[in-house]
N, C-alpha and C. Protein backbone atom coordinates (compact mmCIF):
# COMPACT_ATOMS: atom_id res chain seq x y z
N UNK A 1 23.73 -6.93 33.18
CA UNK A 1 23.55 -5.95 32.13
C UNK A 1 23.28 -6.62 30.78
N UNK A 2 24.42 -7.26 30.23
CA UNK A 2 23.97 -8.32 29.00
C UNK A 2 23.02 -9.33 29.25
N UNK A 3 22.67 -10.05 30.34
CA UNK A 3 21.85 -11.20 30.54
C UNK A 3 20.08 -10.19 30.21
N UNK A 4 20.24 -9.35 31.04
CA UNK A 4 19.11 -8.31 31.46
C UNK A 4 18.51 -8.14 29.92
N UNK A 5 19.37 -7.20 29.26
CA UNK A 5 19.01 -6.86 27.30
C UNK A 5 18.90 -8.48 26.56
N UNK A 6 19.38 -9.29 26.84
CA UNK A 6 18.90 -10.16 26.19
C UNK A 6 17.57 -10.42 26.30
N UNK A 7 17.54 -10.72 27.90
CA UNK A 7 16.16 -11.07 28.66
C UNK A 7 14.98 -10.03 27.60
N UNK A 8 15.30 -9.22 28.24
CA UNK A 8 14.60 -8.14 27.73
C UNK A 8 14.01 -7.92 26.23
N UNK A 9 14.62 -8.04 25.51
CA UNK A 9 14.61 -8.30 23.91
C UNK A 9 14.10 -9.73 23.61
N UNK A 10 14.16 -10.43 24.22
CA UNK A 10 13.49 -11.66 24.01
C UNK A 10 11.84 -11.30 24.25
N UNK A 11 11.49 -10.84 25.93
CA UNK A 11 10.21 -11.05 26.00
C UNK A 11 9.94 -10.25 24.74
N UNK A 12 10.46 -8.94 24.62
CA UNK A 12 9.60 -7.86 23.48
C UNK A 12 9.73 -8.42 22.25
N UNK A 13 10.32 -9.16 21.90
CA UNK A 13 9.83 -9.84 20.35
C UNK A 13 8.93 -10.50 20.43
N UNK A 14 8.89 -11.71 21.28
CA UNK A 14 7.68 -12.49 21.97
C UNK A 14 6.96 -11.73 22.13
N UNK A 15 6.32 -10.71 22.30
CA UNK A 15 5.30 -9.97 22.33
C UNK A 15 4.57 -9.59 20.89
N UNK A 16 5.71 -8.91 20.35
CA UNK A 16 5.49 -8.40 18.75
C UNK A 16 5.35 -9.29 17.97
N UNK A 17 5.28 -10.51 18.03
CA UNK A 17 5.32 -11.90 17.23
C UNK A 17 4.02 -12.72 18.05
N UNK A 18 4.05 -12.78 19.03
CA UNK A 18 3.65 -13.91 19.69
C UNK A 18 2.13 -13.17 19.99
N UNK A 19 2.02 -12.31 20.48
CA UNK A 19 0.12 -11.47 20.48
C UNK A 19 -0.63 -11.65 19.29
N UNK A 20 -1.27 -12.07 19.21
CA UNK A 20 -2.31 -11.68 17.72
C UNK A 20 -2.58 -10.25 17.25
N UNK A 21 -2.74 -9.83 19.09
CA UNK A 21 -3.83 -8.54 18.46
C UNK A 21 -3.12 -7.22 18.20
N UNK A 22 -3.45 -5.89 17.98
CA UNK A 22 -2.79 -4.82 17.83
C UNK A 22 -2.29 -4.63 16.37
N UNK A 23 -1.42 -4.03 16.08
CA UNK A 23 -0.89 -3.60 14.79
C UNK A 23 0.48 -3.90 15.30
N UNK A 24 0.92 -4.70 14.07
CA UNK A 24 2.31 -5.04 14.19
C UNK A 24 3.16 -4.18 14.17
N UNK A 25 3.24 -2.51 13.39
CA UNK A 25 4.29 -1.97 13.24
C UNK A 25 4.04 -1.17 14.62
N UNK A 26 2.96 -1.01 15.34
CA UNK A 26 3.07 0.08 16.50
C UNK A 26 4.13 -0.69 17.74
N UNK A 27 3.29 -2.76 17.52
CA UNK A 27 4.42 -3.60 18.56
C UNK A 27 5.67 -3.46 18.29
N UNK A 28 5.88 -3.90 17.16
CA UNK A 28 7.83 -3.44 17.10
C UNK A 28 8.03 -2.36 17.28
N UNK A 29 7.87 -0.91 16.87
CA UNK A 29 8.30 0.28 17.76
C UNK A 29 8.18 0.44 19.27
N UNK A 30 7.41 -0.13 19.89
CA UNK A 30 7.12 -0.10 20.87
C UNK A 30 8.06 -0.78 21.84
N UNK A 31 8.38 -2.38 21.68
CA UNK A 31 9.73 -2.88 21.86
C UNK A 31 10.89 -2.54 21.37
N UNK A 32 10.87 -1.85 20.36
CA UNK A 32 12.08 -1.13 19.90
C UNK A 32 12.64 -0.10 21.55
N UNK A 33 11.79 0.82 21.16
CA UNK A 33 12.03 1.96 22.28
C UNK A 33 12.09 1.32 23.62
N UNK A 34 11.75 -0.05 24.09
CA UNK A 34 11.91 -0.18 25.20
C UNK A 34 13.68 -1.02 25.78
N UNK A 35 13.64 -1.74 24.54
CA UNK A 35 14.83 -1.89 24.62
C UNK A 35 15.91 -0.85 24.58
N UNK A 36 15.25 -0.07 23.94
CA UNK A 36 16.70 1.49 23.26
C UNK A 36 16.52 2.12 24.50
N UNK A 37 15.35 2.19 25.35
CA UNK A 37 15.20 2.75 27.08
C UNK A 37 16.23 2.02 27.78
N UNK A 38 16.50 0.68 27.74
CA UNK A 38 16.72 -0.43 28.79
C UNK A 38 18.66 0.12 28.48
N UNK A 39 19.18 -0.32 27.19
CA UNK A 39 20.37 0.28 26.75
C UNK A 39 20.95 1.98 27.00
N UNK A 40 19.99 2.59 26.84
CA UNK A 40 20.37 4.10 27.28
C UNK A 40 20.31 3.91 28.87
N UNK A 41 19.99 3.10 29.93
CA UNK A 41 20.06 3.12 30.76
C UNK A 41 21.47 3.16 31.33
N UNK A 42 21.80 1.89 30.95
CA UNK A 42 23.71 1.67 30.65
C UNK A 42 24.63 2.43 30.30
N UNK A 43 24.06 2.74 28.95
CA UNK A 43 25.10 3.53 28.42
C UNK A 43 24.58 4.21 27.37
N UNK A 44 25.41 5.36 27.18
CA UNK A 44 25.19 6.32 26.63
C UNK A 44 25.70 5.99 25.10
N UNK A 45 25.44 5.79 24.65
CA UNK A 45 26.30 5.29 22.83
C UNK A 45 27.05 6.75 21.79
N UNK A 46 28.34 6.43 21.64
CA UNK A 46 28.38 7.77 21.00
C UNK A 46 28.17 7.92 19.48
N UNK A 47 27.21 9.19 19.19
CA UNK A 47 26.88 9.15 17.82
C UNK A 47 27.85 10.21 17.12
N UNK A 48 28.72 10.20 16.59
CA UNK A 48 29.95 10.80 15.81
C UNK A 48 29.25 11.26 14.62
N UNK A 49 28.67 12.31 14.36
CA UNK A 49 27.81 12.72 13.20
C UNK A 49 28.86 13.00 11.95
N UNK A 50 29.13 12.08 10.83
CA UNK A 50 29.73 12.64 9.93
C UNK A 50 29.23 12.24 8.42
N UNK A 51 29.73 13.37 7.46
CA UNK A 51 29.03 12.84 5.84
C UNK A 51 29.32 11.70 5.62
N UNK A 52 30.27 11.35 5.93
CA UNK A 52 30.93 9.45 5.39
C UNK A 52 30.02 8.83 5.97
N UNK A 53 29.94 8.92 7.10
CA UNK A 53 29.10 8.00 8.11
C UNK A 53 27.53 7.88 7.46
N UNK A 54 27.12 8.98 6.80
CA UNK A 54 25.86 8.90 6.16
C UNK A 54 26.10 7.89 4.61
N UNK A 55 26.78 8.73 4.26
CA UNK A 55 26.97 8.14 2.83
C UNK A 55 27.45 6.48 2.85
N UNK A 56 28.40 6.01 4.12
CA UNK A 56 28.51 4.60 4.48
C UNK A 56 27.19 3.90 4.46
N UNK A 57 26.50 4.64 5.08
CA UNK A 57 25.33 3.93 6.10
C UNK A 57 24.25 3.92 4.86
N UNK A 58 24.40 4.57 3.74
CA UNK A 58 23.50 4.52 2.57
C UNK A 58 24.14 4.01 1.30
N UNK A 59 25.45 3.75 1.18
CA UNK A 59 25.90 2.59 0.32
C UNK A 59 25.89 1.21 0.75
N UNK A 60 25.93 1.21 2.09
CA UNK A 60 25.75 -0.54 3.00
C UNK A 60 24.33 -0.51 2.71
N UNK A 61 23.49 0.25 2.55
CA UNK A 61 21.78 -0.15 2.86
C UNK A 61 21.62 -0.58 1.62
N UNK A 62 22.31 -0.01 0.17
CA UNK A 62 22.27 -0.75 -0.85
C UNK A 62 22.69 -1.87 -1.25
N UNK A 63 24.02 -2.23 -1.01
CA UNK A 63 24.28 -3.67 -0.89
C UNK A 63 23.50 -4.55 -0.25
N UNK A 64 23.08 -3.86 0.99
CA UNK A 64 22.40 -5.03 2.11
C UNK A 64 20.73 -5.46 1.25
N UNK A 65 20.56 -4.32 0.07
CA UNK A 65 19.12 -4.37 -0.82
C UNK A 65 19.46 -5.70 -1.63
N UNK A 66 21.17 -4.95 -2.08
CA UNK A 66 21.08 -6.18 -3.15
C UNK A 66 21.32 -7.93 -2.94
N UNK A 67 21.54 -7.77 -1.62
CA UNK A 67 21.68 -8.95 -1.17
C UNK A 67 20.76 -9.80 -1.40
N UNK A 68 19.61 -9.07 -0.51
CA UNK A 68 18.22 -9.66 -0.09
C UNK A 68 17.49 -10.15 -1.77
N UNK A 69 18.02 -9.21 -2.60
CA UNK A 69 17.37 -9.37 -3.52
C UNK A 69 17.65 -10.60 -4.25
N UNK A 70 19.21 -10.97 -4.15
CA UNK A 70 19.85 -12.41 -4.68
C UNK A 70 19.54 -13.43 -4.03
N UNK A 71 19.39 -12.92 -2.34
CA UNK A 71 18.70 -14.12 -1.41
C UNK A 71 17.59 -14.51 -2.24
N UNK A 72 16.39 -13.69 -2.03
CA UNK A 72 15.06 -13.88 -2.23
C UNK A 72 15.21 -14.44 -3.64
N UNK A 73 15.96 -14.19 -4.81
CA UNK A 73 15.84 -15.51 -5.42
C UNK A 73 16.50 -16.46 -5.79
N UNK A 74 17.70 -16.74 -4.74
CA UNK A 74 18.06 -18.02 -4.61
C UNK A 74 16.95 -18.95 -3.60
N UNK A 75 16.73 -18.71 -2.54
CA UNK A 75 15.66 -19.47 -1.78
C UNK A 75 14.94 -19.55 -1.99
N UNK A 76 14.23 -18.86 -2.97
CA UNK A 76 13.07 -19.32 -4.30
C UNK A 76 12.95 -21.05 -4.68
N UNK A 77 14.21 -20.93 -4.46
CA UNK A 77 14.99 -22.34 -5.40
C UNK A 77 15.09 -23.30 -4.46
N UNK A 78 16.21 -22.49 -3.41
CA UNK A 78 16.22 -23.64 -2.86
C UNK A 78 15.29 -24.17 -1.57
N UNK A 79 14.72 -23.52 -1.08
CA UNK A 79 13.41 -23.49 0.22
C UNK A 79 11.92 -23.19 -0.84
N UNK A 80 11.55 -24.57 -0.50
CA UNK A 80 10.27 -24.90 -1.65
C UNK A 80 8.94 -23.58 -0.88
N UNK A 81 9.03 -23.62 0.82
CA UNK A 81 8.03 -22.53 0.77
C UNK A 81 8.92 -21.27 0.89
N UNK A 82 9.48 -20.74 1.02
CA UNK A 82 10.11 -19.26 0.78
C UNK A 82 8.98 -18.65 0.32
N UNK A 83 8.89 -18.80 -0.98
CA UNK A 83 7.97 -17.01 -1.44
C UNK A 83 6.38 -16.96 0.04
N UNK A 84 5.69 -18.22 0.23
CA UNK A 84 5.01 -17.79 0.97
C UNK A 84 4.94 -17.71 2.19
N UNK A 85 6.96 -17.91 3.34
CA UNK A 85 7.48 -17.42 4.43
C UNK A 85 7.60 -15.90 3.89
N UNK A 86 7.95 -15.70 3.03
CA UNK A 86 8.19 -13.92 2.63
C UNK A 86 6.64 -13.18 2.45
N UNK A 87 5.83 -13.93 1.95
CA UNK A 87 4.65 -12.97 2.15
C UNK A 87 3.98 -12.59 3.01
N UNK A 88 4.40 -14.21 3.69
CA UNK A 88 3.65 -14.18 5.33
C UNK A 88 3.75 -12.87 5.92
N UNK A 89 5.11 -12.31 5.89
CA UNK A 89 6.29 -11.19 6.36
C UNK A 89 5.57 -9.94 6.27
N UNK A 90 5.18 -10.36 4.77
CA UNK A 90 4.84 -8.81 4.63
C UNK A 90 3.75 -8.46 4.89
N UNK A 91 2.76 -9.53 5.50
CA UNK A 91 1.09 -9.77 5.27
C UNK A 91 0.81 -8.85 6.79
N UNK A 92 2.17 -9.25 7.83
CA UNK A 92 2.42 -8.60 8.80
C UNK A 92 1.90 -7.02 9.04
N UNK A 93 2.17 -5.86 8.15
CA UNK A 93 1.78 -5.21 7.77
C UNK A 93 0.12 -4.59 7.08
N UNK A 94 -0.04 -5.60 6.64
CA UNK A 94 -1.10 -5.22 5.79
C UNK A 94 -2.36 -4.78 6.57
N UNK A 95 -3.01 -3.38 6.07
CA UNK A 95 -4.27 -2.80 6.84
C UNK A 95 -3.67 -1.29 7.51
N UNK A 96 -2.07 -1.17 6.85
CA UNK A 96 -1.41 0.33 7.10
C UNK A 96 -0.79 0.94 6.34
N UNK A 97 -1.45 2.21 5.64
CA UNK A 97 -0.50 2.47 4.84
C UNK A 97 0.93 2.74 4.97
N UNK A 98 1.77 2.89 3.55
CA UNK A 98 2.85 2.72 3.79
C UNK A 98 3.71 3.92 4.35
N UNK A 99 3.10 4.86 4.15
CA UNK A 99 3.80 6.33 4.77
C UNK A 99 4.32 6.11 6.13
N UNK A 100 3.14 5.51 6.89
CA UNK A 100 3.11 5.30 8.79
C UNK A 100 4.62 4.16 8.39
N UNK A 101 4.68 3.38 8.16
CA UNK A 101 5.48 2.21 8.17
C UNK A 101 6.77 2.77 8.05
N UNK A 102 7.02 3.23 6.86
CA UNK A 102 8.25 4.00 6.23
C UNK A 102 8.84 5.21 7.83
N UNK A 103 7.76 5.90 7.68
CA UNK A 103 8.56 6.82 9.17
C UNK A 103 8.62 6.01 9.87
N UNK A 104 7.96 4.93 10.82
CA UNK A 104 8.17 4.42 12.09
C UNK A 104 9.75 3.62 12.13
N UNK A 105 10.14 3.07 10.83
CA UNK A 105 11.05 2.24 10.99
C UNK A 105 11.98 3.36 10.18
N UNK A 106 11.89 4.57 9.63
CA UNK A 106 13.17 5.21 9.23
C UNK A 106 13.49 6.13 10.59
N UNK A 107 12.70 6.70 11.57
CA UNK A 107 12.78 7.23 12.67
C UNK A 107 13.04 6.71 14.13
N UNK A 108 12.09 5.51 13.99
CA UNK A 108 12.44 4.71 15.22
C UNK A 108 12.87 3.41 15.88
N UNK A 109 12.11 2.62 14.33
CA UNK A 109 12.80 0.78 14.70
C UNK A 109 14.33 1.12 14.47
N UNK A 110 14.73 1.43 13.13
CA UNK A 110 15.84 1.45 12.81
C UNK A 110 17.34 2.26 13.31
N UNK A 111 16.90 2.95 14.31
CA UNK A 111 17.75 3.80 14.94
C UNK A 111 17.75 3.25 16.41
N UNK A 112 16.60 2.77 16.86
CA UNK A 112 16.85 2.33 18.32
C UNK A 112 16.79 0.82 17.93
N UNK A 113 16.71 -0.10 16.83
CA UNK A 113 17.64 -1.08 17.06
C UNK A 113 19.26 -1.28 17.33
N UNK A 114 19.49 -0.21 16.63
CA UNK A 114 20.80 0.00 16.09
C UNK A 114 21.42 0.45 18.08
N UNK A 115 20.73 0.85 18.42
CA UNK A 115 21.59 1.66 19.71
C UNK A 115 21.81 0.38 20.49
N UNK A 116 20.62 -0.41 20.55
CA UNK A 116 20.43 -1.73 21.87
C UNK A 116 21.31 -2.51 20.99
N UNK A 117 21.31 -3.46 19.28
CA UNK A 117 21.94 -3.98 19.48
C UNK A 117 23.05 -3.89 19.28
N UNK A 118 23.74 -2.94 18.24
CA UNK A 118 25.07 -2.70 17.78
C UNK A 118 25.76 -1.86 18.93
N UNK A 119 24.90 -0.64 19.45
CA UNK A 119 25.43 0.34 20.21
C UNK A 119 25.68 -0.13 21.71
N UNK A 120 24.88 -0.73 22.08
CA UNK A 120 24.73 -1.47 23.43
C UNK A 120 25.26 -3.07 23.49
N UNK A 121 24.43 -3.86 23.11
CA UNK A 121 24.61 -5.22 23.10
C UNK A 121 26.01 -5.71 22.64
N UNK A 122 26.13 -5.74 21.90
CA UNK A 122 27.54 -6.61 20.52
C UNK A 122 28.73 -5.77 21.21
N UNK A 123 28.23 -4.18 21.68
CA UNK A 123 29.64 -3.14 22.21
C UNK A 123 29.98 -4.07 23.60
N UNK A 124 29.41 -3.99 24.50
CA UNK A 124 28.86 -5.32 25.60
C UNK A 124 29.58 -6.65 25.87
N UNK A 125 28.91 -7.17 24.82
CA UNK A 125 29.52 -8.57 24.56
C UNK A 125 31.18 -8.41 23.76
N UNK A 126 31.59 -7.59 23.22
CA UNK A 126 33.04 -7.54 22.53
C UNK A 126 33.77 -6.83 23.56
N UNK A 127 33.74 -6.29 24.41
CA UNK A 127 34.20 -5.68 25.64
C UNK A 127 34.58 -7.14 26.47
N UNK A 128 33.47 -7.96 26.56
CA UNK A 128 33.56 -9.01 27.65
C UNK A 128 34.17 -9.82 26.80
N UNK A 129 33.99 -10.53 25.77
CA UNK A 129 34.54 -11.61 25.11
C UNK A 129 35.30 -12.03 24.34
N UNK A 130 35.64 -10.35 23.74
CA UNK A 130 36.25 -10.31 22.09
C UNK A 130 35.92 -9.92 21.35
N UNK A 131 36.37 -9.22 20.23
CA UNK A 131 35.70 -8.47 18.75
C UNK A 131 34.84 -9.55 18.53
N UNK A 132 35.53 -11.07 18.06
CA UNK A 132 34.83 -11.82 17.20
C UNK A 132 33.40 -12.72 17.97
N UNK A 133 33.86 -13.11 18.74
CA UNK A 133 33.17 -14.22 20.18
C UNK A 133 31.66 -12.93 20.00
N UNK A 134 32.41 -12.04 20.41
CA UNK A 134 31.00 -10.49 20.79
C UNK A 134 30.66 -10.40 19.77
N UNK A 135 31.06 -10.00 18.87
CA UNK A 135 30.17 -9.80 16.98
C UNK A 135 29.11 -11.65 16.53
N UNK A 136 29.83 -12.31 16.59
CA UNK A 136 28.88 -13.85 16.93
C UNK A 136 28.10 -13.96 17.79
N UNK A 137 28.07 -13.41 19.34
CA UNK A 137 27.15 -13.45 20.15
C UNK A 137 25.91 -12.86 19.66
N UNK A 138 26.27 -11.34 19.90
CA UNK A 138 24.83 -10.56 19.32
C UNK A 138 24.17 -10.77 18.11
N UNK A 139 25.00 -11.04 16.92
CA UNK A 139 24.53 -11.73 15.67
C UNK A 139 23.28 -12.77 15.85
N UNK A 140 23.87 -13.67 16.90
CA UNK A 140 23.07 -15.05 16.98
C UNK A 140 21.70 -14.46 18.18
N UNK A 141 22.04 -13.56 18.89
CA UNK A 141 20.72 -13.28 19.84
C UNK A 141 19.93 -12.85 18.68
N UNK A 142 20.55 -11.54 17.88
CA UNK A 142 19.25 -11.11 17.10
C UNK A 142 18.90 -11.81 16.53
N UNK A 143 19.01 -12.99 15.72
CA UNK A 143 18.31 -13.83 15.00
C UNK A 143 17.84 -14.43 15.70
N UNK A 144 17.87 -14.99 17.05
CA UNK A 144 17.29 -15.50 17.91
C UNK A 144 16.10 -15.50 18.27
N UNK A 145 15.73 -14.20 18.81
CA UNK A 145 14.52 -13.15 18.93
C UNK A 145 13.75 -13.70 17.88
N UNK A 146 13.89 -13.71 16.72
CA UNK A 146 13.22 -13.62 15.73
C UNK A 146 12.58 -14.87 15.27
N UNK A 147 12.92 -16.16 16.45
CA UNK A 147 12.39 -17.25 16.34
C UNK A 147 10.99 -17.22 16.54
N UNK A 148 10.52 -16.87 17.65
CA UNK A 148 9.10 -15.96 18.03
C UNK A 148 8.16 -15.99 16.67
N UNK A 149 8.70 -15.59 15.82
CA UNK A 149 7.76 -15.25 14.45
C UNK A 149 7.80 -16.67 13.72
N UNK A 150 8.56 -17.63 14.54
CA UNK A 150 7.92 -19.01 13.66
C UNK A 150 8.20 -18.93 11.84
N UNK A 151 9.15 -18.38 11.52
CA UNK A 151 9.16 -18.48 9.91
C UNK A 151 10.90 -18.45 9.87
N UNK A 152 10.69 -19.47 9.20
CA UNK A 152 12.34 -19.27 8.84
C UNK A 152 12.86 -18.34 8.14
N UNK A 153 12.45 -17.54 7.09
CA UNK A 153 12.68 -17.14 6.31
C UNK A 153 13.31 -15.22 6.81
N UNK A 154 12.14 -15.25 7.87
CA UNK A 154 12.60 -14.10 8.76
C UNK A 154 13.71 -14.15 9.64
N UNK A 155 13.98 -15.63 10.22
CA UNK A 155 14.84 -16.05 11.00
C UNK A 155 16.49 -15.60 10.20
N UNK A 156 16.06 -16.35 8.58
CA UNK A 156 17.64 -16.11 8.28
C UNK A 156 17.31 -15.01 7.75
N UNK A 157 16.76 -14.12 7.71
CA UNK A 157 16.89 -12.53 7.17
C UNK A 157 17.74 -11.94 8.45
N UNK A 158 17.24 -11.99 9.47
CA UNK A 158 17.67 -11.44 10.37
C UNK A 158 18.98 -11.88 10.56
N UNK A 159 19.11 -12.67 10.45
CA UNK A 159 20.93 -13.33 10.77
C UNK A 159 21.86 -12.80 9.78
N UNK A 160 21.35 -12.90 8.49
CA UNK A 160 21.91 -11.97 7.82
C UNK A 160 21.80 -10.68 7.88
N UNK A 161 20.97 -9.69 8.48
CA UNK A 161 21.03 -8.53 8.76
C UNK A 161 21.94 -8.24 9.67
N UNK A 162 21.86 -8.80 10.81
CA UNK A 162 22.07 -8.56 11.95
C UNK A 162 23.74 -9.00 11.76
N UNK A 163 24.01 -9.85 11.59
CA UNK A 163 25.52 -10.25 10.84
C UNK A 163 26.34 -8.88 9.86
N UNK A 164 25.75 -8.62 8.89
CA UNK A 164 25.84 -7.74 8.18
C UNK A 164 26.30 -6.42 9.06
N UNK A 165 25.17 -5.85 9.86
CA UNK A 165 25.09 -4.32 10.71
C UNK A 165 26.45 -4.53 11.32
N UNK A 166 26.75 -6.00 12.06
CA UNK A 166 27.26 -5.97 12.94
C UNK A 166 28.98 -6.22 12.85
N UNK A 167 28.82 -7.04 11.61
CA UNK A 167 30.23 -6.85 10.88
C UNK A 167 30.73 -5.31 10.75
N UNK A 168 30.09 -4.62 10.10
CA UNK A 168 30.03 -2.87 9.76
C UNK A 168 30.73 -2.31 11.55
N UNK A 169 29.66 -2.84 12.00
CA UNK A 169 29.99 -2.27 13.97
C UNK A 169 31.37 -2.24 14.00
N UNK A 170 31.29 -3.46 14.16
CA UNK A 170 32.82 -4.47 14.62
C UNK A 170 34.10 -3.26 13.97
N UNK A 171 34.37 -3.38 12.50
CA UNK A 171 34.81 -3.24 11.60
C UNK A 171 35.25 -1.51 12.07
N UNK A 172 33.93 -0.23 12.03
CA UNK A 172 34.23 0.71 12.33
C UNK A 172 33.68 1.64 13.50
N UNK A 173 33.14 0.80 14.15
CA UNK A 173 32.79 1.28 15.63
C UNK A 173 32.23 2.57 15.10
N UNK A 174 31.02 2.89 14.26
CA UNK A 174 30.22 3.83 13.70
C UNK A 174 29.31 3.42 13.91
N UNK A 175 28.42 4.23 15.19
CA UNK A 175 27.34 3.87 15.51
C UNK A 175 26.26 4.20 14.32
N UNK A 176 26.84 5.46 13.61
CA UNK A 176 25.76 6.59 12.74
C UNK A 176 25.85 5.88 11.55
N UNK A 177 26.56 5.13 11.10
CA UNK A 177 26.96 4.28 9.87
C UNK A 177 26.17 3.22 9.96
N UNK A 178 25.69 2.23 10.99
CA UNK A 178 24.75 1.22 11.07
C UNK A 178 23.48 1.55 11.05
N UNK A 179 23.12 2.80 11.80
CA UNK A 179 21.73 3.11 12.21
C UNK A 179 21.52 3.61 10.74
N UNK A 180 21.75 4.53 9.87
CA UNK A 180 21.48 4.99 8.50
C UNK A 180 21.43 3.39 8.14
N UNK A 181 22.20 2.82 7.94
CA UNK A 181 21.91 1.72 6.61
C UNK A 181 20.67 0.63 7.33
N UNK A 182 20.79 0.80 8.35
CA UNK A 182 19.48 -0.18 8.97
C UNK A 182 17.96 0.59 8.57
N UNK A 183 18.21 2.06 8.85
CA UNK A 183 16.82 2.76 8.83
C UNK A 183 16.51 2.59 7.58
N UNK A 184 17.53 2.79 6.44
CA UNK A 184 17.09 2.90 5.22
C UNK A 184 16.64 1.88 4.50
N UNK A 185 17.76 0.55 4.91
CA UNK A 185 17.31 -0.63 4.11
C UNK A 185 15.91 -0.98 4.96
N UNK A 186 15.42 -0.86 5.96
CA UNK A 186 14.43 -1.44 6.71
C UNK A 186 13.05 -0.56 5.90
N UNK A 187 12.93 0.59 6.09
CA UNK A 187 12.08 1.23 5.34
C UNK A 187 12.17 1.42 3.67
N UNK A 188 12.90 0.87 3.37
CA UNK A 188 13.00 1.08 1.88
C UNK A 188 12.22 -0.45 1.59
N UNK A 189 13.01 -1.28 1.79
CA UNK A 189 12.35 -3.14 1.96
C UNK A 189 11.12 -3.46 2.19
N UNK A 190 10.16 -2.43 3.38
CA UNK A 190 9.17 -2.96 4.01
C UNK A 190 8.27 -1.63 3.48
N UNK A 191 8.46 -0.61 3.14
CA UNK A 191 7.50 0.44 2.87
C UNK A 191 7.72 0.83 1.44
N UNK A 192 8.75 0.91 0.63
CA UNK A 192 8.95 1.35 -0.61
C UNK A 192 9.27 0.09 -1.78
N UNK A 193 10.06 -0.87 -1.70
CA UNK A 193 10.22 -1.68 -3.06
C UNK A 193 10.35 -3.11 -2.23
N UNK A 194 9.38 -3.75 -1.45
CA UNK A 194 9.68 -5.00 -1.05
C UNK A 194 10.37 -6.17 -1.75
N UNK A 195 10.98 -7.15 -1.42
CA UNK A 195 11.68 -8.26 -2.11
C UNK A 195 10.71 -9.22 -1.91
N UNK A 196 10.04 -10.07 -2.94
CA UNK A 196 8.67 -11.08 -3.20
C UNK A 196 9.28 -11.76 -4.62
């Protein structure tokens, strides 16, 4: 089951990274949902719908903004190519407007990441190993994945994201609290006020 979603999430980043052709935001939704297929297979994740849980999941998406934003210019500084690993990022994109982008990842990257890896995966691995051992495992797969894209800069975004969501997981076992602050910071970052 865990070997399988890893497996699994590996080839589909390798895909979304590793193909030339297609449009990048249709490949990551596309592996999104197949992984969030592969996890709903397993298990069912429970979504506890509450105002906190929103309002959590949209005060974490702000911090997690302001983070990126102190990252992006400390590694300015200290990683001599940074600004043009970060444009690379965004260059990813370019040739779609931003409307398509903004829904795909406020509707679908960001909610069916959230199920495979917080809801599924890290739940998974902390079942088998431990809160902490399991919150470090999945942390380090998702950044893992993200080797595929050959840029460091995405590499430690993701580790810090994925660290971040997953601390939140760990912490309050709110599935609806991760998926809001993932959808929002993801589409807010990549479709509304990028960090450059």
């Amino acid at each position: 089951m865990i070997s399988g979603g890893v497996v699994l999430a590996s080839l589909c980043w390798l895909f979304t990274f590793g193909v030339g052709w297609g449009n990048f935001w249709l490949k990551i939704a596309f592996s999104v949902l197949a992984v969030c297929g592969y996890a709903l297979l397993w298990r069912r994740p429970a979504v506890r719908w509450s105002l906190v849980s929103v309002a959590g999941g949209m005060v974490s998406a702000a911090v997690l903004y302001g983070l990126f934003l102190a990252g992006s210019a400390a590694a300015s500084i200290v990683i001599p190519a940074a600004a043009s690993q970060v444009h690379s990022i965004y260059a990813l994109g370019e040739g779609t407007d931003r409307l398509p982008i903004f829904l795909l990842l406020f509707f679908i990257t960001g909610p069916g990441e959230e199920i495979f890896w917080r809801g599924f995966l890290q739940e998974a691995m902390m079942k088998r190993w431990g809160a902490l051992p399991g919150f470090g495992a999945a942390a380090a797969v998702y950044a893992g994945v993200h080797i595929f894209s050959l840029n460091l800069m995405l590499i430690l975004a993701a580790l810090t994201a994925g660290a971040f969501w997953g601390a939140l997981y760990a912490w309050r076992r709110d599935l609806l609290l991760v998926m809001v602050s993932h959808s929002l910071w993801s589409a807010v970052i990549f479709a509304v006020a990028p960090v450059t």
